[in-house]
N, C-alpha and C. Protein backbone atom coordinates (compact mmCIF):
# COMPACT_ATOMS: atom_id res chain seq x y z
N UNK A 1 30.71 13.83 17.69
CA UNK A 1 31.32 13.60 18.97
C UNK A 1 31.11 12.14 19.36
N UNK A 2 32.49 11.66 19.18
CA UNK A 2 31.95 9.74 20.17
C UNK A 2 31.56 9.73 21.06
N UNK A 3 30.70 8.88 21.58
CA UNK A 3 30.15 8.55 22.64
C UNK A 3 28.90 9.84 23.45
N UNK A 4 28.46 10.13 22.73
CA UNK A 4 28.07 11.51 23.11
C UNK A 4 26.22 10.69 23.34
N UNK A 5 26.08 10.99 24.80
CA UNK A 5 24.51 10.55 25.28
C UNK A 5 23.25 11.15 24.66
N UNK A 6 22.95 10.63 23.83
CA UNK A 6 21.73 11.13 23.24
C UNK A 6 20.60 11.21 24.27
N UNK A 7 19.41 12.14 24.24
CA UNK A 7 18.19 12.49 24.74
C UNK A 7 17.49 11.12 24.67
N UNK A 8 16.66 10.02 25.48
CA UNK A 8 15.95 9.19 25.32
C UNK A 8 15.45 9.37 23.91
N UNK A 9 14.44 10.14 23.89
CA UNK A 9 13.86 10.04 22.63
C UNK A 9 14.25 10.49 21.45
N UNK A 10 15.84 10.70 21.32
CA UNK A 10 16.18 11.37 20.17
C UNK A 10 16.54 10.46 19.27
N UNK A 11 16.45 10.53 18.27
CA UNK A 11 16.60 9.29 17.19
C UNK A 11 18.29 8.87 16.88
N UNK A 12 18.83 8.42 17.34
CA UNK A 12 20.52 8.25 17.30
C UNK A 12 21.40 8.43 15.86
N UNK A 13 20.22 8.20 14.52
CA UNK A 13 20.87 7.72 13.26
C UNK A 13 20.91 9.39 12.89
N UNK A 14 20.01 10.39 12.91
CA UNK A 14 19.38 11.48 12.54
C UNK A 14 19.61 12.61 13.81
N UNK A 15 19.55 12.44 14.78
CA UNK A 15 19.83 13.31 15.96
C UNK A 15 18.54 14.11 15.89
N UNK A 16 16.96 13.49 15.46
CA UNK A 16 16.18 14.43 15.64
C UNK A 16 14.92 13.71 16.75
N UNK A 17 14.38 14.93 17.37
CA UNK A 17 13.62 14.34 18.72
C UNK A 17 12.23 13.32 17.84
N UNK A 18 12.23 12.57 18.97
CA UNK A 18 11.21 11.64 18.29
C UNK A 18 9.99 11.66 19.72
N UNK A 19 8.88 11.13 19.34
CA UNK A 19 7.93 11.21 20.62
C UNK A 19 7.09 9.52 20.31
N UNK A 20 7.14 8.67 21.44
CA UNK A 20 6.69 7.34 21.06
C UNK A 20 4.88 7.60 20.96
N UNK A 21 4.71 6.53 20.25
CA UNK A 21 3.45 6.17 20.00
C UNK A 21 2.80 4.72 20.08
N UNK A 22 1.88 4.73 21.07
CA UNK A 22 1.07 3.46 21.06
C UNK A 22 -0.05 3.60 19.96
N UNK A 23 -0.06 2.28 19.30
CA UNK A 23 -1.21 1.99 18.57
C UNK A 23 -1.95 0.99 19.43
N UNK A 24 -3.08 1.47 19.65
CA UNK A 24 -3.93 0.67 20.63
C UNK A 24 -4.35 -0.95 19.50
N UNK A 25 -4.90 -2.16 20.30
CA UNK A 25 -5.61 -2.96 19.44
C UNK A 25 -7.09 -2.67 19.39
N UNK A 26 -7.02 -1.71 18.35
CA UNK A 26 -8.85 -1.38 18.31
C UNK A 26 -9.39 -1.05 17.20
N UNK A 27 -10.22 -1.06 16.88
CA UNK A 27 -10.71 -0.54 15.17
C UNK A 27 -10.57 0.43 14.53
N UNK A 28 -10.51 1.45 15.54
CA UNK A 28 -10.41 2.45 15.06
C UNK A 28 -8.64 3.04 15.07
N UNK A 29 -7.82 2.51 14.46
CA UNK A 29 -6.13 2.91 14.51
C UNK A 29 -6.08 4.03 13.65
N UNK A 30 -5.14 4.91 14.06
CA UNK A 30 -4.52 5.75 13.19
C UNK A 30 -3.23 5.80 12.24
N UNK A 31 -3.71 5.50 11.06
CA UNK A 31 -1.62 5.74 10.92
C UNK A 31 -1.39 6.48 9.77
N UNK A 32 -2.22 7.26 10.04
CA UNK A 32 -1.37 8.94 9.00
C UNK A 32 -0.07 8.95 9.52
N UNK A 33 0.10 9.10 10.50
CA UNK A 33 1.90 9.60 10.57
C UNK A 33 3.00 8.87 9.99
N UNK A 34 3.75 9.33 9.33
CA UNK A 34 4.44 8.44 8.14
C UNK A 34 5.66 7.59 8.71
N UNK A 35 5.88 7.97 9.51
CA UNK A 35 6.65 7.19 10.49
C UNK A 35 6.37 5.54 10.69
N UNK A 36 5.12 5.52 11.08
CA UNK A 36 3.98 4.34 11.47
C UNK A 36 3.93 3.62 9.87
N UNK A 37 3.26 4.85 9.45
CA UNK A 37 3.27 4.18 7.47
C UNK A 37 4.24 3.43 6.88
N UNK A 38 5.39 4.14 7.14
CA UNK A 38 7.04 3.15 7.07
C UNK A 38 7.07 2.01 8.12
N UNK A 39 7.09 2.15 8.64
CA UNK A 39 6.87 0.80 9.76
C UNK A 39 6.08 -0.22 9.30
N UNK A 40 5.07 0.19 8.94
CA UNK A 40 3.93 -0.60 8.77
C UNK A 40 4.08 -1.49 7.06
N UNK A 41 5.26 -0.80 6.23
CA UNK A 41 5.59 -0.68 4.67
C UNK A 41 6.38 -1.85 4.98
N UNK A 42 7.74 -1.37 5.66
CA UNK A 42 8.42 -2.50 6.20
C UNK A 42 7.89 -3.88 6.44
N UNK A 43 7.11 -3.40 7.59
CA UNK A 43 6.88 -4.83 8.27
C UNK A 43 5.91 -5.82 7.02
N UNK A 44 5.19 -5.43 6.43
CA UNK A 44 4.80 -6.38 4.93
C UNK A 44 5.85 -6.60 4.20
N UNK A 45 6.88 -5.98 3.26
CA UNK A 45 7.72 -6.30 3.02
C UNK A 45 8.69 -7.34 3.74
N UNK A 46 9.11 -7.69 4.93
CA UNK A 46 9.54 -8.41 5.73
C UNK A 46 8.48 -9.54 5.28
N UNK A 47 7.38 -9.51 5.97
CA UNK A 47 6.66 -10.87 5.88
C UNK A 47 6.35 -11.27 4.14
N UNK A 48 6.58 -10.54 3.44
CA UNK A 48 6.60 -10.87 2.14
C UNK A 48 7.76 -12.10 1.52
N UNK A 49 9.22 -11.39 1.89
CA UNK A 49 10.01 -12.43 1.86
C UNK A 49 10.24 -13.39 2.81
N UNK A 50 9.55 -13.66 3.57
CA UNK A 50 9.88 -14.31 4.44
C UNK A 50 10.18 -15.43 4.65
N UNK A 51 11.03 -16.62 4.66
CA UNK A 51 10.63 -18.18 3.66
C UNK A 51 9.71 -19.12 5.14
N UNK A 52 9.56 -18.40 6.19
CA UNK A 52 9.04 -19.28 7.24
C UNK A 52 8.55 -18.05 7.94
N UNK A 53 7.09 -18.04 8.90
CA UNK A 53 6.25 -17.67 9.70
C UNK A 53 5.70 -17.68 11.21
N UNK A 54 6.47 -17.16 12.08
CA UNK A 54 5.71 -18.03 13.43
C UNK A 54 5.01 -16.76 14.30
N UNK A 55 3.39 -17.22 15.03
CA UNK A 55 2.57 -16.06 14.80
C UNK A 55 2.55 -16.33 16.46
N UNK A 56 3.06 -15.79 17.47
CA UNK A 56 2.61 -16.60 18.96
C UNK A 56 1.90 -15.08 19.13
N UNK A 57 0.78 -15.34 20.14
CA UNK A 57 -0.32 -15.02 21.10
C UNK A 57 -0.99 -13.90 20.05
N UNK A 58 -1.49 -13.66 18.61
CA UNK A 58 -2.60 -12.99 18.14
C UNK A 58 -3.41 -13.58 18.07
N UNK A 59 -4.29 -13.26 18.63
CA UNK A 59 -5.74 -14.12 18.68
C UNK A 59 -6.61 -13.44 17.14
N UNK A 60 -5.89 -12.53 16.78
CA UNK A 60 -6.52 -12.21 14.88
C UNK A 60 -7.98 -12.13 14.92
N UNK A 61 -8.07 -10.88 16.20
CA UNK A 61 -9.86 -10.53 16.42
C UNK A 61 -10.18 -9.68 15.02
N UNK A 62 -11.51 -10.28 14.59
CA UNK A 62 -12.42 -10.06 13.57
C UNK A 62 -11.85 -8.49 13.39
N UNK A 63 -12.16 -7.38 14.34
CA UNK A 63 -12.41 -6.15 14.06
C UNK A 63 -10.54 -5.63 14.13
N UNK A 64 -9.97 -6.60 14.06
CA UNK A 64 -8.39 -5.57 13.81
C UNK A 64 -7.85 -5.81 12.33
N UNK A 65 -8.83 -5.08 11.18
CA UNK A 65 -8.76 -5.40 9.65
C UNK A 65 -7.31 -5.16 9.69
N UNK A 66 -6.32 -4.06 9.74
CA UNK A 66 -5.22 -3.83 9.47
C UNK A 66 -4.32 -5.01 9.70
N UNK A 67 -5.02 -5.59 10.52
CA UNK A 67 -3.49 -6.74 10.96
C UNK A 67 -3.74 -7.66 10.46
N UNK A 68 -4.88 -7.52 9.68
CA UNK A 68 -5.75 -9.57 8.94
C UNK A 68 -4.90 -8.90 8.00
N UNK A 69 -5.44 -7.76 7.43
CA UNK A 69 -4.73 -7.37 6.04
C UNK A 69 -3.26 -7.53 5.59
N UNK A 70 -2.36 -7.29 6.50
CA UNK A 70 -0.96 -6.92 6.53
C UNK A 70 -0.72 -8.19 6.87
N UNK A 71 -1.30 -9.24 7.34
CA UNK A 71 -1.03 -11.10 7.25
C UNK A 71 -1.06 -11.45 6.47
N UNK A 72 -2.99 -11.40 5.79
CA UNK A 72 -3.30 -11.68 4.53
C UNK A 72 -1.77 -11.94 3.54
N UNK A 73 -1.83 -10.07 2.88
CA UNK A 73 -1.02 -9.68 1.85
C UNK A 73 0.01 -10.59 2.10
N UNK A 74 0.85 -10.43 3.38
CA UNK A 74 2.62 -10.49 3.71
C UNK A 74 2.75 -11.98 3.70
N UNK A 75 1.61 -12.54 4.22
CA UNK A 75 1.85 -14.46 4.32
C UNK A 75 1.16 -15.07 3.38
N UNK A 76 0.54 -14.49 2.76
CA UNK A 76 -0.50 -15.25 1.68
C UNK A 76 0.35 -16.50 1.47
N UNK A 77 1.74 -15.71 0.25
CA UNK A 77 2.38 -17.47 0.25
C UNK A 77 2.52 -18.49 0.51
N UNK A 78 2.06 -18.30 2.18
CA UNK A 78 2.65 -19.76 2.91
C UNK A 78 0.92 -20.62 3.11
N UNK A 79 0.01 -19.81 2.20
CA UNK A 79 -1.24 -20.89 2.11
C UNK A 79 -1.72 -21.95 1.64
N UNK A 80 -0.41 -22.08 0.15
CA UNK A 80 -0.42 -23.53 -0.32
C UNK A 80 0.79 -24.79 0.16
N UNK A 81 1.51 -23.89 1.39
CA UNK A 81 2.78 -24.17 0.99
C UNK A 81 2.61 -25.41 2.61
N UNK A 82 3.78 -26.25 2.50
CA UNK A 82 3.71 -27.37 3.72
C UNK A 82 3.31 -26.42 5.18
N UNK A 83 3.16 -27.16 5.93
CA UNK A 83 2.44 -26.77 7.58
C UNK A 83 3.78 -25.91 8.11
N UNK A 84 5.04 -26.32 8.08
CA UNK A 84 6.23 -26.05 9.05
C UNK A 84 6.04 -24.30 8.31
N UNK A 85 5.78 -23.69 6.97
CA UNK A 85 5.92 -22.63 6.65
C UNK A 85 5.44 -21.67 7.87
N UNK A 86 4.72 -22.07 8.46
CA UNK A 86 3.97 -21.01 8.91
C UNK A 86 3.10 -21.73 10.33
N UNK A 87 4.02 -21.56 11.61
CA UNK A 87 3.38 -21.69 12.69
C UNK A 87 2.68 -20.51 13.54
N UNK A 88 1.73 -21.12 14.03
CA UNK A 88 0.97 -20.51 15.26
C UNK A 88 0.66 -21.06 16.40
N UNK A 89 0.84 -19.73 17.33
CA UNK A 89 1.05 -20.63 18.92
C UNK A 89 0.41 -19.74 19.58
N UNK A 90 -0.69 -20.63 20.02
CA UNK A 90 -2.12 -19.71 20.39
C UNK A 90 -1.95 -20.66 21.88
N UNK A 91 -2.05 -19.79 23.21
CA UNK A 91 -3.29 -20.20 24.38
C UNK A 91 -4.28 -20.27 23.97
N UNK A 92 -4.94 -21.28 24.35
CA UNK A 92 -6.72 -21.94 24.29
C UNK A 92 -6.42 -22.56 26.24
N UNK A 93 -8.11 -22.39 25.99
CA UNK A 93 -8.61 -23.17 27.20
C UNK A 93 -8.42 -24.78 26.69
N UNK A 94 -8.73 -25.35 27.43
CA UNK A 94 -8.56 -26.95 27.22
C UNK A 94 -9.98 -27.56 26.89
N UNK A 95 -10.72 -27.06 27.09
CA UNK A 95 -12.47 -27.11 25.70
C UNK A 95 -12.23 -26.79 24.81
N UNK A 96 -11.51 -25.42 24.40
CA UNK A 96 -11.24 -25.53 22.97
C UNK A 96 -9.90 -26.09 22.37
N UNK A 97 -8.90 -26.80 23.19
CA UNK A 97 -8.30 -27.62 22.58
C UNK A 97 -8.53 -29.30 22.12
N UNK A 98 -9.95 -29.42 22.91
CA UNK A 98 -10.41 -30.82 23.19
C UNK A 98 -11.32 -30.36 21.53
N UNK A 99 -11.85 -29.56 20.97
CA UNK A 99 -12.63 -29.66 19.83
C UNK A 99 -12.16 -28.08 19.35
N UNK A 100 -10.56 -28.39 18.15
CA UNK A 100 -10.11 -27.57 17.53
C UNK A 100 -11.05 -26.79 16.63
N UNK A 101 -11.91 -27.51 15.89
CA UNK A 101 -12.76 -27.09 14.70
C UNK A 101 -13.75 -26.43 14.53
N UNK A 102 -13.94 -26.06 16.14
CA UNK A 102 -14.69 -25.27 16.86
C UNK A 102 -14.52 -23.78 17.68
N UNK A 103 -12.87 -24.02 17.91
CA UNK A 103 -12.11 -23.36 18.08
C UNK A 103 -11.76 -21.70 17.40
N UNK A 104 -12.70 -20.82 17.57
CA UNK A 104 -12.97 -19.54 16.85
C UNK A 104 -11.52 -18.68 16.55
N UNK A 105 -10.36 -18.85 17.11
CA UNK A 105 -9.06 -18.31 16.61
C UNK A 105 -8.54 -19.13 15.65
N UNK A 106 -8.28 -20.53 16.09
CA UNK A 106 -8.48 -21.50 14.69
C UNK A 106 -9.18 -21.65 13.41
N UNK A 107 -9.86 -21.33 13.71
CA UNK A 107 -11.06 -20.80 12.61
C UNK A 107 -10.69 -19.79 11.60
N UNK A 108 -10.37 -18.64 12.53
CA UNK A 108 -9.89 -17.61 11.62
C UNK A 108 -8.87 -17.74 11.27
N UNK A 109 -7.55 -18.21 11.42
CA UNK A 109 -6.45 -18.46 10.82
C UNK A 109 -6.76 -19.36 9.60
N UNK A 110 -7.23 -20.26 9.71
CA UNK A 110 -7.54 -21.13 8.94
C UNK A 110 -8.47 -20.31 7.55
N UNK A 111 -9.33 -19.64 8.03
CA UNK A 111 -9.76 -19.09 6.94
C UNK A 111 -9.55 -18.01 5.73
N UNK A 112 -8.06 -18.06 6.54
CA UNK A 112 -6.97 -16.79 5.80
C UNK A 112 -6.39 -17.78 5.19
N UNK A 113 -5.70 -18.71 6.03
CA UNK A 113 -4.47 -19.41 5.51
C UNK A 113 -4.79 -20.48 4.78
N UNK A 114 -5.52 -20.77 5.10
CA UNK A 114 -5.97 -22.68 4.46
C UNK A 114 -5.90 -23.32 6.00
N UNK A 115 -5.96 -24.89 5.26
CA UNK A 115 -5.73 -25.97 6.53
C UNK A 115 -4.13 -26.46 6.90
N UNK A 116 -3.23 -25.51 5.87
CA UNK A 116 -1.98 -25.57 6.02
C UNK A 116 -1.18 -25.26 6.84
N UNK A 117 -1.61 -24.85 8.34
CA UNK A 117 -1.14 -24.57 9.51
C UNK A 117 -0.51 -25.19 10.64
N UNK A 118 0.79 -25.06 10.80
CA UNK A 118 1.20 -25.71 12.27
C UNK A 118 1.03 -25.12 13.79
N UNK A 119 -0.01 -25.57 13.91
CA UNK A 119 -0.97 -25.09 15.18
C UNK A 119 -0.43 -25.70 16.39
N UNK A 120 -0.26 -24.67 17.39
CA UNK A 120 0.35 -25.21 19.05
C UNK A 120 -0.49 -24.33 20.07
């Protein structure tokens, strides 16, 4: 039927009910549900081919392994590769923009990526 109003949560491609899900930012994530698993398959694949990177407001806290991991893997490439590959655009206070190297989100990017980063 054209034009026919689907249920909010019904999936439009499939016509089957769907129920949303937050993944909190916390250590402890879940993603048995295969839904999330595909999502999550995707979104590395995406950053796999990706020929350019831009990362605004993850601050890439120590304890969210899944998302270092799924960077790691998906951007590795862009660790030898020129600065423009792969920007990040972080808020800092203006102490830690006055002494970058000190700078504990800087830090960790850097220690994934190299010093090959275009930092804002």
């Amino acid at each position: 039927m054209v034009g026919h109003a689907c249920h909010p949560n019904e999936a439009r491609t499939c016509s089957t009910f769907v129920e949303p899900i937050l993944i909190t930012p916390t250590q402890r994530k879940d993603y048995r549900n295969p839904h999330v698993t595909k999502v999550w398959t995707l979104a590395g694949q995406a950053l796999r081919s990706a020929g350019r990177a831009i990362i605004v407001g993850h601050s890439l806290p120590d304890d969210d392994l899944d998302v270092i991991y799924l960077l790691k893997h998906g951007l590795g490439q862009f660790a030898n590769q020129s600065p423009e590959s792969l920007t990040v655009v972080e808020k800092a206070t203006d102490d830690a923009m006055r002494s970058i190297a000190k700078y504990p989100v800087w830090r960790r990017y850097r220690s994934i990526f190299g010093p090959n980063l275009d930092w804002y």
